[in-house]
N, C-alpha and C. Protein backbone atom coordinates (compact mmCIF):
# COMPACT_ATOMS: atom_id res chain seq x y z
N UNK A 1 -5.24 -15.58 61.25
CA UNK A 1 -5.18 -14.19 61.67
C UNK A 1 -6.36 -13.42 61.10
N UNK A 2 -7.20 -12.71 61.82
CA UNK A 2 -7.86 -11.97 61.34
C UNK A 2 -7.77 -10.82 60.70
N UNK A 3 -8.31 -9.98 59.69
CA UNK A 3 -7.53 -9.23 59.09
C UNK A 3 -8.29 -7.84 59.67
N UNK A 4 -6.99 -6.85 59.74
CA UNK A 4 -7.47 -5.62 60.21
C UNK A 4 -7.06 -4.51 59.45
N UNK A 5 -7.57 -3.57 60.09
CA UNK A 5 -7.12 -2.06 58.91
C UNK A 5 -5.89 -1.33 60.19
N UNK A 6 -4.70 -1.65 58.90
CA UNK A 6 -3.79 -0.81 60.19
C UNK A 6 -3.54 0.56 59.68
N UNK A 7 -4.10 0.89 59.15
CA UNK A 7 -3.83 2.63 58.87
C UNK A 7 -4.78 3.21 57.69
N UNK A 8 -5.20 4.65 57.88
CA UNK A 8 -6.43 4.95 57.30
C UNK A 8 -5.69 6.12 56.65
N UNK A 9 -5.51 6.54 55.30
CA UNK A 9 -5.93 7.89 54.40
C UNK A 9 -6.24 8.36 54.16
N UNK A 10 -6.52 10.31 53.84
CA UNK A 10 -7.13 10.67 53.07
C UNK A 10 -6.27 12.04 52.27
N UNK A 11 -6.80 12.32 51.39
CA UNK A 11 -6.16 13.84 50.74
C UNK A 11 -6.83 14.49 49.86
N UNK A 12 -6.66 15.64 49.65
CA UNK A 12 -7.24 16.14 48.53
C UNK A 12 -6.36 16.62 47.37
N UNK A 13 -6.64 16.62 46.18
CA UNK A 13 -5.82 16.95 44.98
C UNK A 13 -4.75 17.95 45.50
N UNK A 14 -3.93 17.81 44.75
CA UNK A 14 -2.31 18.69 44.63
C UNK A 14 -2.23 19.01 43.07
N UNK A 15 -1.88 19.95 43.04
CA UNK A 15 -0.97 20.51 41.59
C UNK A 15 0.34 20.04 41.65
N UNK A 16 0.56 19.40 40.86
CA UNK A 16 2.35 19.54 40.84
C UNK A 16 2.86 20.06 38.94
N UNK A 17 3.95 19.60 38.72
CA UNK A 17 4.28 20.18 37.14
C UNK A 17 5.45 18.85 37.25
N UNK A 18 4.91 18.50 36.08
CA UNK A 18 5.90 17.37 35.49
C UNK A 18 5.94 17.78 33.75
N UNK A 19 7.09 18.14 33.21
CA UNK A 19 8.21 18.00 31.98
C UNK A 19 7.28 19.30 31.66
N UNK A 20 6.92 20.42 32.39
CA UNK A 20 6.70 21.65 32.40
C UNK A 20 5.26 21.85 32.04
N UNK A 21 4.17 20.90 32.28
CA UNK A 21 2.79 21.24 32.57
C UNK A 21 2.50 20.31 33.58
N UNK A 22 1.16 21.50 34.35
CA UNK A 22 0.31 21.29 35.87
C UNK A 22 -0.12 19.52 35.88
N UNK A 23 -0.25 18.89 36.47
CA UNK A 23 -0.84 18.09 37.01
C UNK A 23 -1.81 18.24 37.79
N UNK A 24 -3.06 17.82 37.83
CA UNK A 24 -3.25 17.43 39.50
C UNK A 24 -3.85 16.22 39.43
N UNK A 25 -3.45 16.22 40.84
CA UNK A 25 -3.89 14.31 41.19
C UNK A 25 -3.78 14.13 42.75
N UNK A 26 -4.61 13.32 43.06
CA UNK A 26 -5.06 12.85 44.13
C UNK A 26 -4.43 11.35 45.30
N UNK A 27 -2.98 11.00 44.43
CA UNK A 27 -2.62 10.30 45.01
C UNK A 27 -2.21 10.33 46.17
N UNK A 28 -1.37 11.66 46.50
CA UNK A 28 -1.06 11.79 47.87
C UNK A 28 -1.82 11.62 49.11
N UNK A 29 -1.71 10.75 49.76
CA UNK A 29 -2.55 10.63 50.95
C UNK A 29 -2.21 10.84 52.27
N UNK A 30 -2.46 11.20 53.33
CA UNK A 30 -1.67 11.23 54.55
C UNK A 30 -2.74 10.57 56.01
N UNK A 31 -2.17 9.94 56.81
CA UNK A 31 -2.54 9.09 57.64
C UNK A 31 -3.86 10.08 58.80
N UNK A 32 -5.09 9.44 58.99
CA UNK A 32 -5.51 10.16 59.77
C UNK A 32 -5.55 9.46 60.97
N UNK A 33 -5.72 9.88 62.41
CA UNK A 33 -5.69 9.44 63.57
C UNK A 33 -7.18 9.32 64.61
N UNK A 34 -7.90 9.56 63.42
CA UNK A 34 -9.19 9.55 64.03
C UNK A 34 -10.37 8.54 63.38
N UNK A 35 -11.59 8.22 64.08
CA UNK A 35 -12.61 7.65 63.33
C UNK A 35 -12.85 8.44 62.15
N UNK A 36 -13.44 8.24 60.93
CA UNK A 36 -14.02 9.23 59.95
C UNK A 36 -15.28 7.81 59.30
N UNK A 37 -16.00 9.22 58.40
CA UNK A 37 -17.08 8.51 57.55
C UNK A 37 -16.74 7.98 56.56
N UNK A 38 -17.15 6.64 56.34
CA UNK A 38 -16.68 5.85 54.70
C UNK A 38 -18.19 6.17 54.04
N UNK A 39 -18.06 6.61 52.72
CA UNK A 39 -19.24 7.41 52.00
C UNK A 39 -19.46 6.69 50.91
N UNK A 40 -20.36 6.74 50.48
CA UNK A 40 -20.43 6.05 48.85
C UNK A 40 -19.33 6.43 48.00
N UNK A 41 -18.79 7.40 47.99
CA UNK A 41 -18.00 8.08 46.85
C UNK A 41 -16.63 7.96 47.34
N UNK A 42 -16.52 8.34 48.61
CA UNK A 42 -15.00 8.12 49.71
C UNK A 42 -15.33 8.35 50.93
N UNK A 43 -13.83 8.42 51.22
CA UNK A 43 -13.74 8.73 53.10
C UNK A 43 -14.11 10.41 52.94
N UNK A 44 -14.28 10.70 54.41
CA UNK A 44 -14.21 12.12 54.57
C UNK A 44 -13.07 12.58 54.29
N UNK A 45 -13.32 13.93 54.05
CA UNK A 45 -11.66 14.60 53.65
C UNK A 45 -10.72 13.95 52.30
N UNK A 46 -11.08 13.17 51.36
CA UNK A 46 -10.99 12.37 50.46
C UNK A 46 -11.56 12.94 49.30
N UNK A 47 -10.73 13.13 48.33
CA UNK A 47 -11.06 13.57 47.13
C UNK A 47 -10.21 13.15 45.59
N UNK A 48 -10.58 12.48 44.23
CA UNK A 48 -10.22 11.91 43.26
C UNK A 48 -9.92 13.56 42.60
N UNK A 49 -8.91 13.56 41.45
CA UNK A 49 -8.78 14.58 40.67
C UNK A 49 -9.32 14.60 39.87
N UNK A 50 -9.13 13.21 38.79
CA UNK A 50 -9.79 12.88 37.59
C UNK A 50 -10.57 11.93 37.78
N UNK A 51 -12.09 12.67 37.72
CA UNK A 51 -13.42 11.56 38.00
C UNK A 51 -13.41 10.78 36.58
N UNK A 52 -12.90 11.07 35.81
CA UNK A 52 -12.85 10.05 34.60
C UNK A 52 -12.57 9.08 34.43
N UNK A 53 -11.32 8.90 35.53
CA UNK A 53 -10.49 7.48 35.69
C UNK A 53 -10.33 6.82 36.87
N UNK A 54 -10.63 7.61 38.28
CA UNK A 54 -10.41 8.16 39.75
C UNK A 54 -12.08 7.66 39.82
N UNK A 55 -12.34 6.92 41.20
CA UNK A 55 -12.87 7.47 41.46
C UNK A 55 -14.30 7.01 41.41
N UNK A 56 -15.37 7.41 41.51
CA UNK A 56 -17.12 6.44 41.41
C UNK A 56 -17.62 6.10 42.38
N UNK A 57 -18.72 5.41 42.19
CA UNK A 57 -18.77 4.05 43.47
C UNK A 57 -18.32 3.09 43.29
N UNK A 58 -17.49 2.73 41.91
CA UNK A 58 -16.94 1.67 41.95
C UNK A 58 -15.53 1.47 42.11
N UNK A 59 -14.92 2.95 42.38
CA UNK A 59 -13.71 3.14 42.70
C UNK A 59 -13.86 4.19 43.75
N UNK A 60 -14.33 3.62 44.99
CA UNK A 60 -14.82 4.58 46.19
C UNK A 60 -13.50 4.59 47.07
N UNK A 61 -13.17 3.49 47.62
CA UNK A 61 -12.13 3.13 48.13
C UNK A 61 -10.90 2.84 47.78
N UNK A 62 -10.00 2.23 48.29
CA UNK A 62 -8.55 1.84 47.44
C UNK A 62 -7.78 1.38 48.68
N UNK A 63 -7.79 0.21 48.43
CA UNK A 63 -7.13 -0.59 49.95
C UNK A 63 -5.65 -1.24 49.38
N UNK A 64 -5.01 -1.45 50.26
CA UNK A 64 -3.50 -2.04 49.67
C UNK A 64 -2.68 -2.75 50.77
N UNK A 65 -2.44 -3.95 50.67
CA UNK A 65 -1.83 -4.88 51.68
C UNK A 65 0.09 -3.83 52.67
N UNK A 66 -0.68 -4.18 53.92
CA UNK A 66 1.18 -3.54 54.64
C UNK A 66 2.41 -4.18 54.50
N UNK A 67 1.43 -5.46 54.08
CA UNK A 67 2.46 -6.40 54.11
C UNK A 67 3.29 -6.56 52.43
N UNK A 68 3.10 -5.54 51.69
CA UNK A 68 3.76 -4.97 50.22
C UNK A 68 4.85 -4.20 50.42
N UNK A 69 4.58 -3.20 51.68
CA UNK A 69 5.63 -2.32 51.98
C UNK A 69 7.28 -3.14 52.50
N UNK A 70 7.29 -4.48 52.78
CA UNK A 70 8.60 -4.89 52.62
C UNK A 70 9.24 -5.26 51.40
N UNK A 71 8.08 -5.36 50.41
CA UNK A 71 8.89 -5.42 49.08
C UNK A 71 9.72 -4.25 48.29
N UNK A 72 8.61 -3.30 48.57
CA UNK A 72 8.82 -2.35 47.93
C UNK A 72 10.29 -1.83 48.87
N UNK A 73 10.34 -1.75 49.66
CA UNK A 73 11.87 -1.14 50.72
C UNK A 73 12.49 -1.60 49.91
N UNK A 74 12.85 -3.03 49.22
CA UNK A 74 13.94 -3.61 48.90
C UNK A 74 13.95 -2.94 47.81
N UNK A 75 12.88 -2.72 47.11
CA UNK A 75 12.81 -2.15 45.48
C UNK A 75 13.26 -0.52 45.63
N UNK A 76 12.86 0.05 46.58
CA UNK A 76 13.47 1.32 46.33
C UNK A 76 13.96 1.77 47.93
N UNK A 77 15.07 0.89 47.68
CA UNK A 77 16.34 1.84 48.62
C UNK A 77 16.09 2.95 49.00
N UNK A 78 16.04 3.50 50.33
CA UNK A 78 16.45 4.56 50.61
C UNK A 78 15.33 5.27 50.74
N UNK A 79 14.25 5.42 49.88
CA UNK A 79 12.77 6.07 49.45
C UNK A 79 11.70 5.83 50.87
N UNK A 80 11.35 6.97 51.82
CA UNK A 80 10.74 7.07 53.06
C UNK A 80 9.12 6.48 52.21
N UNK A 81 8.98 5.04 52.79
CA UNK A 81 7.56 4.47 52.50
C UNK A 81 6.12 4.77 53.55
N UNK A 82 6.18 5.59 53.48
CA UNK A 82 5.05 5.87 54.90
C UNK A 82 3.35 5.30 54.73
N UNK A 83 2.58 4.72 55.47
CA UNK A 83 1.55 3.89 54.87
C UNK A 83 0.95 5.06 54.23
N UNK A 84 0.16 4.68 53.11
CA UNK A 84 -0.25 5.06 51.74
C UNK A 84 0.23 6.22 51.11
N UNK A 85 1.93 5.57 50.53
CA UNK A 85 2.47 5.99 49.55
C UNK A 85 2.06 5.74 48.13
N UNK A 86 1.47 4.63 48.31
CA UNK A 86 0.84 4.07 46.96
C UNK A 86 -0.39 4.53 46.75
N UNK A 87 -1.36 5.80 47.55
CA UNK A 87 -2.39 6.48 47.12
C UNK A 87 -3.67 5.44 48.14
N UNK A 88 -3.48 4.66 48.73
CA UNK A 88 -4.79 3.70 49.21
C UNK A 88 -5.09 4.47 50.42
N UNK A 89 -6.09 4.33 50.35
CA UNK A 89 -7.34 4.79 51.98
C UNK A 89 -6.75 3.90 52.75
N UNK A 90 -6.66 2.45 52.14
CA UNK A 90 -6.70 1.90 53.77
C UNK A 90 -5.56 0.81 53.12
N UNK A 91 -4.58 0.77 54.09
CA UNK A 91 -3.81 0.03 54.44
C UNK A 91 -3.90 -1.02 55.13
N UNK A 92 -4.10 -2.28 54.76
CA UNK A 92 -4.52 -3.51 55.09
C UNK A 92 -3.65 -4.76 55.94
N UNK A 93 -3.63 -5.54 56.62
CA UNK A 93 -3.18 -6.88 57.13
C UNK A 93 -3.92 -7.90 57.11
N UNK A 94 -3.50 -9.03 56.64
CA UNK A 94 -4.01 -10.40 56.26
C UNK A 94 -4.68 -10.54 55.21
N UNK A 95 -4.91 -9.54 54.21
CA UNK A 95 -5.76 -9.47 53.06
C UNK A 95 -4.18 -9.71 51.81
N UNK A 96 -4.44 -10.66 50.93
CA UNK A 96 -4.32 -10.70 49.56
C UNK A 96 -4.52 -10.71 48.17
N UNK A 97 -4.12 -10.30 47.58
CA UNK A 97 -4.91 -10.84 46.21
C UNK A 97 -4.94 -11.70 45.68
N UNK A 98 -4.69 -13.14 46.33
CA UNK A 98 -4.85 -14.01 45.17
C UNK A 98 -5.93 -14.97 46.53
N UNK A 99 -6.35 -13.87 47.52
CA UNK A 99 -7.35 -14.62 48.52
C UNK A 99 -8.45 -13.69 48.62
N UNK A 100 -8.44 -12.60 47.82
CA UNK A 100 -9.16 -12.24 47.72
C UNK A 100 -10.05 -11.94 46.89
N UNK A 101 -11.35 -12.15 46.37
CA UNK A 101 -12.08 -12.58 45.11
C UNK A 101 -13.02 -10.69 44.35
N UNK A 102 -13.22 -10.79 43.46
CA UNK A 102 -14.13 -9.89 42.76
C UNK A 102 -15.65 -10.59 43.40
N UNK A 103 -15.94 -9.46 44.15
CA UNK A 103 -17.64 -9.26 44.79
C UNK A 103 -17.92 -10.15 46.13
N UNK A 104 -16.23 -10.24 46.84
CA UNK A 104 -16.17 -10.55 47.97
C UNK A 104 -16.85 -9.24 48.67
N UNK A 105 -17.42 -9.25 50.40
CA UNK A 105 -17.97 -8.13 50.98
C UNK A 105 -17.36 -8.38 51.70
N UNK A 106 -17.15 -7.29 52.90
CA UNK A 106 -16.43 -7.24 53.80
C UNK A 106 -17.08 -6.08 54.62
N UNK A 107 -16.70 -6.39 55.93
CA UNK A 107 -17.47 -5.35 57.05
C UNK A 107 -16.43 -4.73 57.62
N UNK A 108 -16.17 -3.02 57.90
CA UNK A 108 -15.15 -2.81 58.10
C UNK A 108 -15.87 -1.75 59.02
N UNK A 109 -15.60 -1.77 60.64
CA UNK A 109 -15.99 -0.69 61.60
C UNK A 109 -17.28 -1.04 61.50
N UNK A 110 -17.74 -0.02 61.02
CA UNK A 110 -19.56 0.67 60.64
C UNK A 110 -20.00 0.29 59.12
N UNK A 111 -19.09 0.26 58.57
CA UNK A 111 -18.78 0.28 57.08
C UNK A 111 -19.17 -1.71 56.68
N UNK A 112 -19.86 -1.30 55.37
CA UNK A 112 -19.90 -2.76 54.27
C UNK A 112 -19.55 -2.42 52.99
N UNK A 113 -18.44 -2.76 52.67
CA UNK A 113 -17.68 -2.96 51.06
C UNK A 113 -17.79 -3.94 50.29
N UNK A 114 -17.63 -3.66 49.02
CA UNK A 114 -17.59 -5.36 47.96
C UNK A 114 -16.16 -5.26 47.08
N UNK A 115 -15.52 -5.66 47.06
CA UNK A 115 -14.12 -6.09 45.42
C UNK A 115 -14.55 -5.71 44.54
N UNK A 116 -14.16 -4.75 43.47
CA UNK A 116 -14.94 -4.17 42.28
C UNK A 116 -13.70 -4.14 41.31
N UNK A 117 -12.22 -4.68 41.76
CA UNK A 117 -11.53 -4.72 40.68
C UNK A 117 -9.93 -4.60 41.40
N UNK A 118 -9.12 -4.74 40.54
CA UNK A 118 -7.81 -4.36 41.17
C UNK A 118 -7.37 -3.18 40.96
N UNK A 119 -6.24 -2.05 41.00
CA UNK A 119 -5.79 -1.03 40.70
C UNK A 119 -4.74 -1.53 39.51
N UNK A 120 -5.22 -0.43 38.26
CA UNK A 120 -3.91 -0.53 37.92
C UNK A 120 -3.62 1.22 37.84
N UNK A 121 -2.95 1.21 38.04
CA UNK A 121 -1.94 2.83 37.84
C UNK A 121 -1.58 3.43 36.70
N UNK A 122 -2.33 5.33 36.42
CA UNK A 122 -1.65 6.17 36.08
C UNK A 122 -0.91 6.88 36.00
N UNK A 123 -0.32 7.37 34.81
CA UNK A 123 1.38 7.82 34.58
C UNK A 123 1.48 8.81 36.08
N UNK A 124 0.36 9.33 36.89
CA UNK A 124 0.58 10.13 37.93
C UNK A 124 1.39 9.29 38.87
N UNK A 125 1.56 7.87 39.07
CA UNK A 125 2.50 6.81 40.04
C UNK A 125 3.73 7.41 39.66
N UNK A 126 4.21 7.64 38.59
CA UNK A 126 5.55 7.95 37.65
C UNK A 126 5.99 9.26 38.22
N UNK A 127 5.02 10.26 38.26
CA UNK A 127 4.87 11.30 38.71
C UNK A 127 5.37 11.31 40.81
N UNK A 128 4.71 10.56 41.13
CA UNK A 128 4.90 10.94 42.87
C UNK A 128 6.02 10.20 42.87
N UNK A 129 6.65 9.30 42.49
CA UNK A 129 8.07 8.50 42.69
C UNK A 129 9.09 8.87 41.96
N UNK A 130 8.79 9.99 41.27
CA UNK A 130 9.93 10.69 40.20
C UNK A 130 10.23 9.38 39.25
N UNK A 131 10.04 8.26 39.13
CA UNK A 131 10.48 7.53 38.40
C UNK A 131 9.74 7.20 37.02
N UNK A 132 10.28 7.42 36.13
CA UNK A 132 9.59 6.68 34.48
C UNK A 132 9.00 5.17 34.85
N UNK A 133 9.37 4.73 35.62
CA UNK A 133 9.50 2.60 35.27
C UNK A 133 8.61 2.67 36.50
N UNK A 134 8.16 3.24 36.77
CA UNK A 134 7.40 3.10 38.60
C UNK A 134 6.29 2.19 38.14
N UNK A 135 5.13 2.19 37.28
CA UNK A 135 3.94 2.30 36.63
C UNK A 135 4.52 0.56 36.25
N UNK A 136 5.54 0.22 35.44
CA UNK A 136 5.99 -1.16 35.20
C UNK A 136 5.81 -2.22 35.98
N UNK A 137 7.18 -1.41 37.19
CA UNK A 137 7.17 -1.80 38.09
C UNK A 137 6.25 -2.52 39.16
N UNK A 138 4.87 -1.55 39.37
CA UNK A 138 3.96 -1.85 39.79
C UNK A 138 3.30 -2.65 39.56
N UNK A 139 3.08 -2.95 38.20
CA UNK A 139 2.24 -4.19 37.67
C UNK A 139 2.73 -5.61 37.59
N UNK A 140 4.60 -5.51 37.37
CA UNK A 140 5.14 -6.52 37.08
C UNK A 140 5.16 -7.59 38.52
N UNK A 141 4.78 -6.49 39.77
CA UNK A 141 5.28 -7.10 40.88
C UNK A 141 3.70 -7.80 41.43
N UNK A 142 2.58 -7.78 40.60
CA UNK A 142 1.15 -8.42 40.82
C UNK A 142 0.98 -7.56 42.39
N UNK A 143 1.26 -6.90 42.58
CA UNK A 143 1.19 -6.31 44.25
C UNK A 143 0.07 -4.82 43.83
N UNK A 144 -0.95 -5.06 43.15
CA UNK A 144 -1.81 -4.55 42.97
C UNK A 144 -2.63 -3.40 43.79
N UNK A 145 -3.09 -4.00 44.92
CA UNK A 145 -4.19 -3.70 46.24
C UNK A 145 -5.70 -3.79 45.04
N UNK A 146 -6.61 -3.21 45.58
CA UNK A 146 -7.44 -3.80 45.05
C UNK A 146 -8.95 -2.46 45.62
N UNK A 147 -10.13 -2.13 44.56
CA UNK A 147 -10.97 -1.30 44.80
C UNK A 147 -12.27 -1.43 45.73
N UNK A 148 -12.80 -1.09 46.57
CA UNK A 148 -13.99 -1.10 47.14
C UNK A 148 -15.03 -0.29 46.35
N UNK A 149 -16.18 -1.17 46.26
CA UNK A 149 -17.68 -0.25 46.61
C UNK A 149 -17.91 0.27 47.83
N UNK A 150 -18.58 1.05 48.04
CA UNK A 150 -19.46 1.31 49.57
C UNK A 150 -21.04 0.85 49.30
N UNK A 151 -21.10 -0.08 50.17
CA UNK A 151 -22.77 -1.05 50.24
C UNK A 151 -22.96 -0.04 51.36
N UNK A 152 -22.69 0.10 52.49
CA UNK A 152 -23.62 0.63 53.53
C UNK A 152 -22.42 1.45 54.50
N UNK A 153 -22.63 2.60 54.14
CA UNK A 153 -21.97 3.75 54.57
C UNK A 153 -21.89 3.72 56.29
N UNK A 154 -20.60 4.10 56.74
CA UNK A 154 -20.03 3.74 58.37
C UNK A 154 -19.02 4.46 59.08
N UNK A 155 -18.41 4.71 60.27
CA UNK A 155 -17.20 4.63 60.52
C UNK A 155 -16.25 3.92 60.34
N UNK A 156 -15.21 4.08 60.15
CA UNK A 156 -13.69 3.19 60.08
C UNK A 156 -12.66 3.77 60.60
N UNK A 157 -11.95 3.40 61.13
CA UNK A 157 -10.70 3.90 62.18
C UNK A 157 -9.65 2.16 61.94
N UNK A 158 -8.49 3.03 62.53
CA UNK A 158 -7.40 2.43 62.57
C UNK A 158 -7.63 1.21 63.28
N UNK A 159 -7.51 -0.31 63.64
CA UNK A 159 -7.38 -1.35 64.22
C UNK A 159 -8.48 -2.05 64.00
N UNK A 160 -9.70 -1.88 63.15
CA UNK A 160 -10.86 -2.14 62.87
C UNK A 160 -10.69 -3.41 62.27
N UNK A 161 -11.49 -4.84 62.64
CA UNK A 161 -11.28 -5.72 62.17
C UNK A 161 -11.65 -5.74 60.18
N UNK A 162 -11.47 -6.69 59.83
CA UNK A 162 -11.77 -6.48 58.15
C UNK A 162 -13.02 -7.74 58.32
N UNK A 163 -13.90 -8.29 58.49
CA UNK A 163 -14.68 -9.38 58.40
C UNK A 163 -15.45 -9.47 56.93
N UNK A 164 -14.79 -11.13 56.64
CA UNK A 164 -15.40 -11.34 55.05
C UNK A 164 -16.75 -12.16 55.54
N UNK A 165 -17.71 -11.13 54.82
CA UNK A 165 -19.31 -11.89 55.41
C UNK A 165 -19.84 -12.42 54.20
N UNK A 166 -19.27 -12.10 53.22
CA UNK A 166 -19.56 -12.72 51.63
C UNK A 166 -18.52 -13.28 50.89
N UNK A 167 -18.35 -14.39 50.27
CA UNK A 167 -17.37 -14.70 49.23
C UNK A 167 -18.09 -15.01 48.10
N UNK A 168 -17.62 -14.44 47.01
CA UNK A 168 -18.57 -14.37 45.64
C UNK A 168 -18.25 -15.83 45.30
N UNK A 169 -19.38 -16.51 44.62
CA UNK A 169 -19.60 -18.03 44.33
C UNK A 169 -18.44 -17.87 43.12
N UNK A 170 -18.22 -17.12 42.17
CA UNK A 170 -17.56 -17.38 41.26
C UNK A 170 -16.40 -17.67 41.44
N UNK A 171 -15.39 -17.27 42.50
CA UNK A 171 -14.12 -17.33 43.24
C UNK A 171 -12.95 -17.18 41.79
N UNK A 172 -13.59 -15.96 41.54
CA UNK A 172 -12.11 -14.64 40.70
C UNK A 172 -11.58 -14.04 41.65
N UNK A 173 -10.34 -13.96 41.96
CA UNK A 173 -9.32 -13.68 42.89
C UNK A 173 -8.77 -12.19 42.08
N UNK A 174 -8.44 -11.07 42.30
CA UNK A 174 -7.84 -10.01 41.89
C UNK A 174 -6.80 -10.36 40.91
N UNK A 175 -5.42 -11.34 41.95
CA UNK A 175 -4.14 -12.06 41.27
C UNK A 175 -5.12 -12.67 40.13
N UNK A 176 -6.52 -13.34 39.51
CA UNK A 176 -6.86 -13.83 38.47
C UNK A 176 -7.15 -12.81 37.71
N UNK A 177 -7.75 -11.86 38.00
CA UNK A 177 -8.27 -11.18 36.91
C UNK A 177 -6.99 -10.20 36.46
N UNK A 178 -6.17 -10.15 37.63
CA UNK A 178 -5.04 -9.06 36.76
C UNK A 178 -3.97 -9.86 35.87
N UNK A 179 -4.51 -11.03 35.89
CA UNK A 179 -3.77 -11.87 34.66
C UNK A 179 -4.21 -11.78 33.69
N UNK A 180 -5.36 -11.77 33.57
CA UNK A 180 -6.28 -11.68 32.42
C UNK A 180 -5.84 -10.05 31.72
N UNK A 181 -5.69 -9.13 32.65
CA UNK A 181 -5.82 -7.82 32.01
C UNK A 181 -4.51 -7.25 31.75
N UNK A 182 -3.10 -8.58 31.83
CA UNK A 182 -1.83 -8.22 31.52
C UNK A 182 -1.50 -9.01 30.71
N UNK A 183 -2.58 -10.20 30.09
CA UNK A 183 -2.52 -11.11 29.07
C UNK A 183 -1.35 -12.55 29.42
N UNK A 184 -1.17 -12.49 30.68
CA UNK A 184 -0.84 -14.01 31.24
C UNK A 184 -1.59 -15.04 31.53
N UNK A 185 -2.87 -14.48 31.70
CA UNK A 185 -3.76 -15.76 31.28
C UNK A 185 -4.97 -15.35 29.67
N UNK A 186 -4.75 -16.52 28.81
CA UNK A 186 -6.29 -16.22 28.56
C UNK A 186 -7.20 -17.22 28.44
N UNK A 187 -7.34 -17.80 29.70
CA UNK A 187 -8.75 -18.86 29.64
C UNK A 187 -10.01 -17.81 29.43
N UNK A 188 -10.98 -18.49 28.93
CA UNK A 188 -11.98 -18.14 28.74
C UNK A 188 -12.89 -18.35 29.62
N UNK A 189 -12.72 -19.66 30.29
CA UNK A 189 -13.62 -19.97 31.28
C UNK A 189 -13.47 -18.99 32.53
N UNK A 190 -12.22 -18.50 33.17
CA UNK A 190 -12.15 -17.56 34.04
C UNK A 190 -12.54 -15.57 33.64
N UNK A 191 -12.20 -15.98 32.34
CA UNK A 191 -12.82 -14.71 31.86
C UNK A 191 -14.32 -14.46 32.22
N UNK A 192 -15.25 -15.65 32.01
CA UNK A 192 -16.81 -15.96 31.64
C UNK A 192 -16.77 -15.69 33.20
N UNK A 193 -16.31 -16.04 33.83
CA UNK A 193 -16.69 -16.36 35.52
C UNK A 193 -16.28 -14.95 35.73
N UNK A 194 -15.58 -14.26 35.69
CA UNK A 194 -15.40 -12.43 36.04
C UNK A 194 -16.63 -12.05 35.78
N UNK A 195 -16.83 -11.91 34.22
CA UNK A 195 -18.36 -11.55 34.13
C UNK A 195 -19.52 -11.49 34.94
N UNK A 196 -19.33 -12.34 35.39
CA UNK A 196 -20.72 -13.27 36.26
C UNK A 196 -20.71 -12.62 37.45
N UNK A 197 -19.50 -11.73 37.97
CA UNK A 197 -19.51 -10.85 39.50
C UNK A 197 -20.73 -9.84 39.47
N UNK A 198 -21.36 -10.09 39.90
CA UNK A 198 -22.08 -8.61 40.04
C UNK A 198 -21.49 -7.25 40.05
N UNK A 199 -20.61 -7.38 41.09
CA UNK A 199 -19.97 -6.17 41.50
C UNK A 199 -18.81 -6.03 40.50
N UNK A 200 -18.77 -6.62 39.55
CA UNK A 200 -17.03 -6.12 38.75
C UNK A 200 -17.43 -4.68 38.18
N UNK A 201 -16.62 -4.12 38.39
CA UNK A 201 -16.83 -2.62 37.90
C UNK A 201 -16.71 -2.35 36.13
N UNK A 202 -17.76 -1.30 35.84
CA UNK A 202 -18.19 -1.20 34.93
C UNK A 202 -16.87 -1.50 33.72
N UNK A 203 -15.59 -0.32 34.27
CA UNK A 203 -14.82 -0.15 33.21
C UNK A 203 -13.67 -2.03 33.14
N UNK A 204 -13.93 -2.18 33.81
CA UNK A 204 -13.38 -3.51 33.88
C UNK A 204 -14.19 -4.59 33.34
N UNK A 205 -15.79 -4.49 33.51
CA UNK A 205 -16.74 -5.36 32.56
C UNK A 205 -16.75 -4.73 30.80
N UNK A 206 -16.59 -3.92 30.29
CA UNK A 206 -15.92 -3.21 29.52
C UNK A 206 -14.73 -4.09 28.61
N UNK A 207 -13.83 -3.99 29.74
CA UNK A 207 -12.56 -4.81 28.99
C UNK A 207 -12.40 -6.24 29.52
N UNK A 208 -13.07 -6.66 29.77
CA UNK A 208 -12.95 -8.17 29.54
C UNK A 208 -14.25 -8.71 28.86
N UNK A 209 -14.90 -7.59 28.36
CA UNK A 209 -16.07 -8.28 27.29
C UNK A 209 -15.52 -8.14 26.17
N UNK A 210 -14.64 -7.57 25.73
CA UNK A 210 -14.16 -7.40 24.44
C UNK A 210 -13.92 -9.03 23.81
């Protein structure tokens, strides 16, 4: 199956108040129905709250498999999952993480991306699901999604094939490196081989050089 983009996001920051101070954050996303521009930094209409942690060119994008959203139904009963509840631009089919590598590229519409890392989530996840354990949850279930660069700025729209035109020689898979960064694995040799991505993003070359 070839993999396509079945649904596209964008939003801009919200205030909310959690245990009686402001928030804001940028997770909320809502579905757009049109072509838009994929930018170095984001989509159009797309905006991070906290560029500190949010956000870069190495956190331009934020893609997340559709095929997660049947897990999660089971995990939270009742809770309306609409594509990118989990904060991602693009909502994905046929893409995984443990098939998909750090400084893989991919051609999407108009658009060329690279793998720069997996997501892991701030207490703001805790925040949009009302739940304390959301943030746990998330990690325990390896159902990650995973970050884009922007190589060469494009259109992208809904049904757009995903074409992998690069697979990084090192073949670190997301599912590998988020082992490494939850301490279920610690080979060294797969550690050494993360390194070696070009594209692994800074704050992630960071913590696995330690």
């Amino acid at each position: 199956m070839i993999p396509t983009l079945v649904s596209v996001q964008v939003g801009l920051p919200r205030t909310l108040v959690s245990h009686g101070e402001e928030v804001s954050t940028g997770i909320f996303k809502s579905p757009v129905q049109k072509r838009i521009q994929m930018r170095e930094l984001n989509l159009d209409g797309d905006r991070q709250a906290d560029l500190t942690v949010h956000g870069g060119r190495d956190k331009a994008v934020y893609a997340y498999p559709s095929e997660h959203y049947k897990f999660w139904k089971r995990q939270l009963p009742g809770m309306e999952l609409p594509w990118g509840s989990f904060g991602e631009n693009l909502t994905t089919q046929g893409l995984f993480e443990n098939g998909v590598h750090l400084g893989d590229r991919f051609a999407i519409g108009g658009a060329e991306v690279v793998v720069t890392q997996p997501r892991i989530p701030c207490f703001k996840m805790n925040i949009k699901f009302q739940r304390e354990d959301m943030i746990t949850r998330f990690l325990a279930s390896r159902r990650s999604g995973f970050y884009f660069r922007v190589l060469r700025e494009g259109e992208v729209g809904t049904g757009d094939e995903i074409a992998r035109v690069h697979e990084d020689e090192n073949r670190v898979s997301v599912a590998d490196v988020l082992e490494l960064y939850l301490g279920v694995s610690e080979s060294a040799e797969l550690r050494a081989r993360a390194l070696r991505v070009p594209y692994l993003s800074a704050s992630w070359r960071q913590e696995l050089g330690h």
